[in-house]
N, C-alpha and C. Protein backbone atom coordinates (compact mmCIF):
# COMPACT_ATOMS: atom_id res chain seq x y z
N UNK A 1 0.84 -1.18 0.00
CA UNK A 1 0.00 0.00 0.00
C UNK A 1 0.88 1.24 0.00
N UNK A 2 0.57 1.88 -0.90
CA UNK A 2 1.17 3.50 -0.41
C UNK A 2 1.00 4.34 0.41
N UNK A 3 1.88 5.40 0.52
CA UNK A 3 1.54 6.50 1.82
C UNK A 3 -0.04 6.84 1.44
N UNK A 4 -0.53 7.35 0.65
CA UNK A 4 -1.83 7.97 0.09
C UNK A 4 -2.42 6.96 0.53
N UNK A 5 -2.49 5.83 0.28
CA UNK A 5 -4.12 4.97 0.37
C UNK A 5 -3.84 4.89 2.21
N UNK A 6 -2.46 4.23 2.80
CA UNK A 6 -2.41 4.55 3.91
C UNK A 6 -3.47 6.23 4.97
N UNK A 7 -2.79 7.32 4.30
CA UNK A 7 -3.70 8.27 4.84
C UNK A 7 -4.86 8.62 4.86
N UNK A 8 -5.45 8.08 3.60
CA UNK A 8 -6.78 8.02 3.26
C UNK A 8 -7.42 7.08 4.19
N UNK A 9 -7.00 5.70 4.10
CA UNK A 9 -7.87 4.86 5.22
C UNK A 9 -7.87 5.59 6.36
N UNK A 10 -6.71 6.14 7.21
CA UNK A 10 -6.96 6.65 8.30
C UNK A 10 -8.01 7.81 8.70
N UNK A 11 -8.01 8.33 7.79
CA UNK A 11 -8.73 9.92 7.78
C UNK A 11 -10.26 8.78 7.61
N UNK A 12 -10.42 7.53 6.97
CA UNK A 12 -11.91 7.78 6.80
C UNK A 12 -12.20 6.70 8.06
N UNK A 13 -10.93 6.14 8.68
CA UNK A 13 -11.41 5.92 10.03
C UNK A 13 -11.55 6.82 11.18
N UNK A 14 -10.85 7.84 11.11
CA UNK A 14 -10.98 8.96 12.23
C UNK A 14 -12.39 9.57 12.01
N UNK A 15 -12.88 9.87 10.66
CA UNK A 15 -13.83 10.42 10.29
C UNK A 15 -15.30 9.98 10.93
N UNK A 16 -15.13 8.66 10.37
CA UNK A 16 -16.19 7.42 11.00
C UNK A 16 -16.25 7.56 12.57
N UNK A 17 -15.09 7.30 13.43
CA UNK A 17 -15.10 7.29 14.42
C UNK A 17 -15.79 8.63 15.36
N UNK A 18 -15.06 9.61 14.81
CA UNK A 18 -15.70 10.89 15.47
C UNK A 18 -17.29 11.05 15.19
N UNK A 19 -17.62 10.82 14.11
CA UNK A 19 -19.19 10.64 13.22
C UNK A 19 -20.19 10.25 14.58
N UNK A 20 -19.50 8.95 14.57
CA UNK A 20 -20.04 7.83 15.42
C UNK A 20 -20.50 8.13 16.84
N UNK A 21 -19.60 8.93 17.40
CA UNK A 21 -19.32 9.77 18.63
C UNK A 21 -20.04 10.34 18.97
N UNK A 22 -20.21 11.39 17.82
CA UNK A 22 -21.35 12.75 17.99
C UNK A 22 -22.66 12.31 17.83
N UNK A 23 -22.79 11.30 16.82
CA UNK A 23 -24.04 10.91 16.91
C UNK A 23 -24.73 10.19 18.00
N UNK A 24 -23.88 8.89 18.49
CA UNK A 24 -24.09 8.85 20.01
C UNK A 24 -24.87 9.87 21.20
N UNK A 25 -23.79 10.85 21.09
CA UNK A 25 -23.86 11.94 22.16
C UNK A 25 -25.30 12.70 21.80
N UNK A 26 -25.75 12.89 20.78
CA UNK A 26 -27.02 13.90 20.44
C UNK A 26 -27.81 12.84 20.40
N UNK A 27 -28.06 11.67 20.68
CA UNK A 27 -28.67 10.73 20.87
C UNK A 27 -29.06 10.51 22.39
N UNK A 28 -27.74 10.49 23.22
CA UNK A 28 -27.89 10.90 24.57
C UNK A 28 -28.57 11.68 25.33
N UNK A 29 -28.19 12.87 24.50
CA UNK A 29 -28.67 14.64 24.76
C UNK A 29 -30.31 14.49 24.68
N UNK A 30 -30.90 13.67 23.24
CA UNK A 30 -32.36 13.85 23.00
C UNK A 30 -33.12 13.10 24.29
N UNK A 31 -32.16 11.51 24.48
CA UNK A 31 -32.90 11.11 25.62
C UNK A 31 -33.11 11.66 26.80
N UNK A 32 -31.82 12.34 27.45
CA UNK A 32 -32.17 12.85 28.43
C UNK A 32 -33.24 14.08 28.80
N UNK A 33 -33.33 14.87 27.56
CA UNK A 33 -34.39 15.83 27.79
C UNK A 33 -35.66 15.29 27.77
N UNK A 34 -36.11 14.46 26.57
CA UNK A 34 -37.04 13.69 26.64
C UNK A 34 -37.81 13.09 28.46
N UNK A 35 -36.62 12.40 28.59
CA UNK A 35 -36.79 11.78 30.28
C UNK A 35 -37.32 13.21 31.18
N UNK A 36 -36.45 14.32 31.27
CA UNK A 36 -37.08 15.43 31.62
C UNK A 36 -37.81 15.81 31.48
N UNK A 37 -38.66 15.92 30.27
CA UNK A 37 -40.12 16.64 30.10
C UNK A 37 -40.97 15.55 30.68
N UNK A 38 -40.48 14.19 30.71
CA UNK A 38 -42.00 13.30 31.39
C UNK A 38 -41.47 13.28 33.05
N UNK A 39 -40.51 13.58 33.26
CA UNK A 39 -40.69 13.99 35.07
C UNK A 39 -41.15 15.28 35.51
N UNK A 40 -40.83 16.42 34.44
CA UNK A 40 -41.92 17.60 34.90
C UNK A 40 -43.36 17.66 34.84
N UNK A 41 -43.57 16.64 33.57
CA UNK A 41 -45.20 16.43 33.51
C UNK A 41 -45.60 15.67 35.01
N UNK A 42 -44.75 14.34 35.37
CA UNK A 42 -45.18 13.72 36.02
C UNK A 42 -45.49 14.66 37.35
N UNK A 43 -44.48 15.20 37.97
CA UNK A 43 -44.29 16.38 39.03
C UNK A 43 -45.51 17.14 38.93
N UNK A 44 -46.03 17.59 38.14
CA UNK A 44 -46.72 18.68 37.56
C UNK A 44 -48.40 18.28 37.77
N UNK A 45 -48.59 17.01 37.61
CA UNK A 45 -49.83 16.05 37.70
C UNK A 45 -49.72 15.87 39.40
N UNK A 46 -49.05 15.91 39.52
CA UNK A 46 -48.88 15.51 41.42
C UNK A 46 -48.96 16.79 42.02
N UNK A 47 -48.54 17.76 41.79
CA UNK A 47 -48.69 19.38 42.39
C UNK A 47 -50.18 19.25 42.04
N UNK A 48 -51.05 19.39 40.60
CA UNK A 48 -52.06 19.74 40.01
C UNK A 48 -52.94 18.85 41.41
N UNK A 49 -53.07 17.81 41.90
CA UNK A 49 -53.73 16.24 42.47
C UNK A 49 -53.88 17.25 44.04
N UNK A 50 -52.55 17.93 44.29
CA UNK A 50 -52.42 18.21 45.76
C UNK A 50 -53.38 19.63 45.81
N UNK A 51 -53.72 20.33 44.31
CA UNK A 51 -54.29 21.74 44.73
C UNK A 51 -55.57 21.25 44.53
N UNK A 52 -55.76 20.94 43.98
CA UNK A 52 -57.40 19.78 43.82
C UNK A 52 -57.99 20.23 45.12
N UNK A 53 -59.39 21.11 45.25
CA UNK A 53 -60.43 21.10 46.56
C UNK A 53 -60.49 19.55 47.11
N UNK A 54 -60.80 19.25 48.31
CA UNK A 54 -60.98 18.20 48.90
C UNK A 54 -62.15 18.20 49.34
N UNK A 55 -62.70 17.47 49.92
CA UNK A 55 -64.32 17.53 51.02
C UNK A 55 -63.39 17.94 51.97
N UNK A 56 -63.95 19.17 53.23
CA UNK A 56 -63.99 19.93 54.05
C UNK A 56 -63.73 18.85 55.26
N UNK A 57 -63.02 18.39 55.74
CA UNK A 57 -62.97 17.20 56.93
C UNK A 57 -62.21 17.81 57.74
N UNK A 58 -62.88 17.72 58.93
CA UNK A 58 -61.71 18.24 60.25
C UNK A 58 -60.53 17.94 60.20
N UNK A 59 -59.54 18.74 60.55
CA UNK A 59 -58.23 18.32 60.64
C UNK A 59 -58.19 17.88 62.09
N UNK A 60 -57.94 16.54 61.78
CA UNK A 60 -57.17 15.67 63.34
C UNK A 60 -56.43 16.57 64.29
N UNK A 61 -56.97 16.73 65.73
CA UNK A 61 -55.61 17.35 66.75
C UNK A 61 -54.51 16.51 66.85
N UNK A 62 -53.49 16.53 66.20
CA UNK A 62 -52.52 15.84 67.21
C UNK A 62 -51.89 16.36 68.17
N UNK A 63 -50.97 15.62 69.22
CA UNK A 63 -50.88 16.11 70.63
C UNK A 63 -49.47 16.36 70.44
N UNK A 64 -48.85 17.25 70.77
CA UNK A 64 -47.24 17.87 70.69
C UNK A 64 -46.74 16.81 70.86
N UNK A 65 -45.30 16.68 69.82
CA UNK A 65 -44.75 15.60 70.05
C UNK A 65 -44.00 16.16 71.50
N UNK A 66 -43.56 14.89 72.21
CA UNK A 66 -42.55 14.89 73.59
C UNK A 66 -41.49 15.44 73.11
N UNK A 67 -40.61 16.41 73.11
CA UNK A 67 -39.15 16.95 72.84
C UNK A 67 -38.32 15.77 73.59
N UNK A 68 -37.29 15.13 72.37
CA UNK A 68 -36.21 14.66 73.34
C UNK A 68 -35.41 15.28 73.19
N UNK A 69 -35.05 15.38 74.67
CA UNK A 69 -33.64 16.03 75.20
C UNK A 69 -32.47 14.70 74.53
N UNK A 70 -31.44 15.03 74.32
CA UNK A 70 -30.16 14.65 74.12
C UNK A 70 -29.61 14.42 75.34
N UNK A 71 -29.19 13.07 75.55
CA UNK A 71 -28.76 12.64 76.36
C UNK A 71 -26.71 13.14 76.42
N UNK A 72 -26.73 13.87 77.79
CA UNK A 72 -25.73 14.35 78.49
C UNK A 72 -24.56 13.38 79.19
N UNK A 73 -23.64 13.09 78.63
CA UNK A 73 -22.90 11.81 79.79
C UNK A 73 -21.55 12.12 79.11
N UNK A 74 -20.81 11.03 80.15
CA UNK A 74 -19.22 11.49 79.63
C UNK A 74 -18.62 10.53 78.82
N UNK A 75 -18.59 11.05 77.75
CA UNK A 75 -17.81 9.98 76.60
C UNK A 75 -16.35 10.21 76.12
N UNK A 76 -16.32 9.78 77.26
CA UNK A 76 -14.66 9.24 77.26
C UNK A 76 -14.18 8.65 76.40
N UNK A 77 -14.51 7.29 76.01
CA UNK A 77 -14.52 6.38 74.59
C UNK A 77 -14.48 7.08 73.35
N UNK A 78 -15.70 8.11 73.36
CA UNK A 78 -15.91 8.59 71.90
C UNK A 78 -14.61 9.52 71.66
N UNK A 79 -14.22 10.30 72.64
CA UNK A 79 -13.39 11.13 72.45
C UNK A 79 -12.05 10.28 72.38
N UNK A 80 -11.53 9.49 72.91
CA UNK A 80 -10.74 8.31 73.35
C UNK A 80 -10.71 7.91 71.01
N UNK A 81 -11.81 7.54 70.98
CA UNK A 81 -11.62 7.05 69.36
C UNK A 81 -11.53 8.24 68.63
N UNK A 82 -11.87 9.48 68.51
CA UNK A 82 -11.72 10.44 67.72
C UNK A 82 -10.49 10.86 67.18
N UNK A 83 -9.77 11.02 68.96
CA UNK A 83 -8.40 11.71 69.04
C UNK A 83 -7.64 10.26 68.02
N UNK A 84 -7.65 9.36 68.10
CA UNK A 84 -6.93 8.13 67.70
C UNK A 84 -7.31 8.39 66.09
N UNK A 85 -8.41 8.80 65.75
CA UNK A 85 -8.99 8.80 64.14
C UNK A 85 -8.00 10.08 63.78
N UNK A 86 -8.24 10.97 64.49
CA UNK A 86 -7.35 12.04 63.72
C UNK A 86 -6.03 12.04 63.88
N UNK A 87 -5.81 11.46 64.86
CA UNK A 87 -3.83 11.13 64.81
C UNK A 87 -3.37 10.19 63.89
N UNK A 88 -4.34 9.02 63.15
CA UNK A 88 -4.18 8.37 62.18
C UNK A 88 -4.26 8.86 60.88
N UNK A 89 -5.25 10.17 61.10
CA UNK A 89 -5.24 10.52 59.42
C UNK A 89 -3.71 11.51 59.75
N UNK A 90 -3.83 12.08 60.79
CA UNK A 90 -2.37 13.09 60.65
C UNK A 90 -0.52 12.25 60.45
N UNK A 91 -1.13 10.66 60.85
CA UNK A 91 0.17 10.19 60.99
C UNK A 91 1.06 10.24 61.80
N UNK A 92 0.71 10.87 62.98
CA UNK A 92 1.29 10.72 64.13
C UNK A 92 1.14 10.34 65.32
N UNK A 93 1.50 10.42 66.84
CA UNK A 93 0.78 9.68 67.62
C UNK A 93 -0.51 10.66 68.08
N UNK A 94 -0.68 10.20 69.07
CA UNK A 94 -1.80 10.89 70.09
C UNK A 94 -1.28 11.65 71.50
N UNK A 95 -0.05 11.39 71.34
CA UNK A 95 0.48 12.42 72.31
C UNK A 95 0.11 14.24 72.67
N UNK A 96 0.41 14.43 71.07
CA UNK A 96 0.28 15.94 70.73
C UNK A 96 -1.39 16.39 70.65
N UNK A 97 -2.36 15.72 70.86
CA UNK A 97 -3.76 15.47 70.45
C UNK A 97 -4.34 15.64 71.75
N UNK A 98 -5.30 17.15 71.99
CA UNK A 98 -6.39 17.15 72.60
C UNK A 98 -7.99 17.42 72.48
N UNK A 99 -8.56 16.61 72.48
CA UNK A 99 -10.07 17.23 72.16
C UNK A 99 -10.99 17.81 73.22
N UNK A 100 -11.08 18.72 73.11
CA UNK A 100 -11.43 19.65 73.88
C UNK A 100 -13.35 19.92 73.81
N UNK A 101 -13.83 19.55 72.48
CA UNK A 101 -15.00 19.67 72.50
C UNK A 101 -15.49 18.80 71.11
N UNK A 102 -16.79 18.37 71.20
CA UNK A 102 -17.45 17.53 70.04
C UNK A 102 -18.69 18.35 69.68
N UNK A 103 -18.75 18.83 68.67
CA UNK A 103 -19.95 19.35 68.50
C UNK A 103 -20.44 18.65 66.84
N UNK A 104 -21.84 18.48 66.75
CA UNK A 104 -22.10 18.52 65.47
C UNK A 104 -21.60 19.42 64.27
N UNK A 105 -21.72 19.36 63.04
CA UNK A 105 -21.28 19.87 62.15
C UNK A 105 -22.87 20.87 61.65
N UNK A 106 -23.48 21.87 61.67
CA UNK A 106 -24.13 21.79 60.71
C UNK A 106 -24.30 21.88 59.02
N UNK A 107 -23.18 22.06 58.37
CA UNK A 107 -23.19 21.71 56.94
C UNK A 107 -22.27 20.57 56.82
N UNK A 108 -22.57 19.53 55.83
CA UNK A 108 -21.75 18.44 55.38
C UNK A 108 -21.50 18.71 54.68
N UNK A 109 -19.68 19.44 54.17
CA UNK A 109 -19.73 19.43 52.46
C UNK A 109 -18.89 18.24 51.86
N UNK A 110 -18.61 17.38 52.89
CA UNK A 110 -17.47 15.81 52.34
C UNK A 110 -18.85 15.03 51.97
């Protein structure tokens, strides 16, 4: 084979290949919007169901829920495993390691 028919096959395999690709992908693209317009319809039928008048029926009293308190005690252990978790991710001992307080996080961004 010569250089020419050599470059030629390649070009009409790159050609093909990329072809192939894009068409794929706008194939992708159509399904996924598609899928979207029947979950907004679906959504949309379920909002429409919830504004719907109802028959007029008493609303049930319910009775305050009980508040639980959070239980207060000394966790020695927990703090005991923490300090050990973070001296392991730091790689060193637990010597240099005091925890001083545990509080919840309120945002999770890990």
């Amino acid at each position: 084979m010569s250089l020419s028919n050599i470059f030629a096959d390649a070009l009409s395999n790159t050609l093909l290949g990329m072809g192939t690709v894009f068409v794929v992908l706008i194939i992708i693209i159509l399904v996924i919007l598609l899928m979207s317009k029947c979950v907004r319809s679906y959504e949309n039928r379920g909002k429409e169901a919830l504004k719907a008048p109802k028959a007029a029926a008493p609303a049930p009293v319910m009775p305050a829920a009980p508040v639980e308190e959070e239980e207060v005690t000394d966790d020695l252990e927990l703090v005991a495993v923490i300090t050990a978790a973070v001296a392991a991710s730091a790689g060193t001992s637990t010597d240099g390691f005091v925890v001083r307080s545990i509080k919840r996080a309120q945002h999770r961004n890990w």
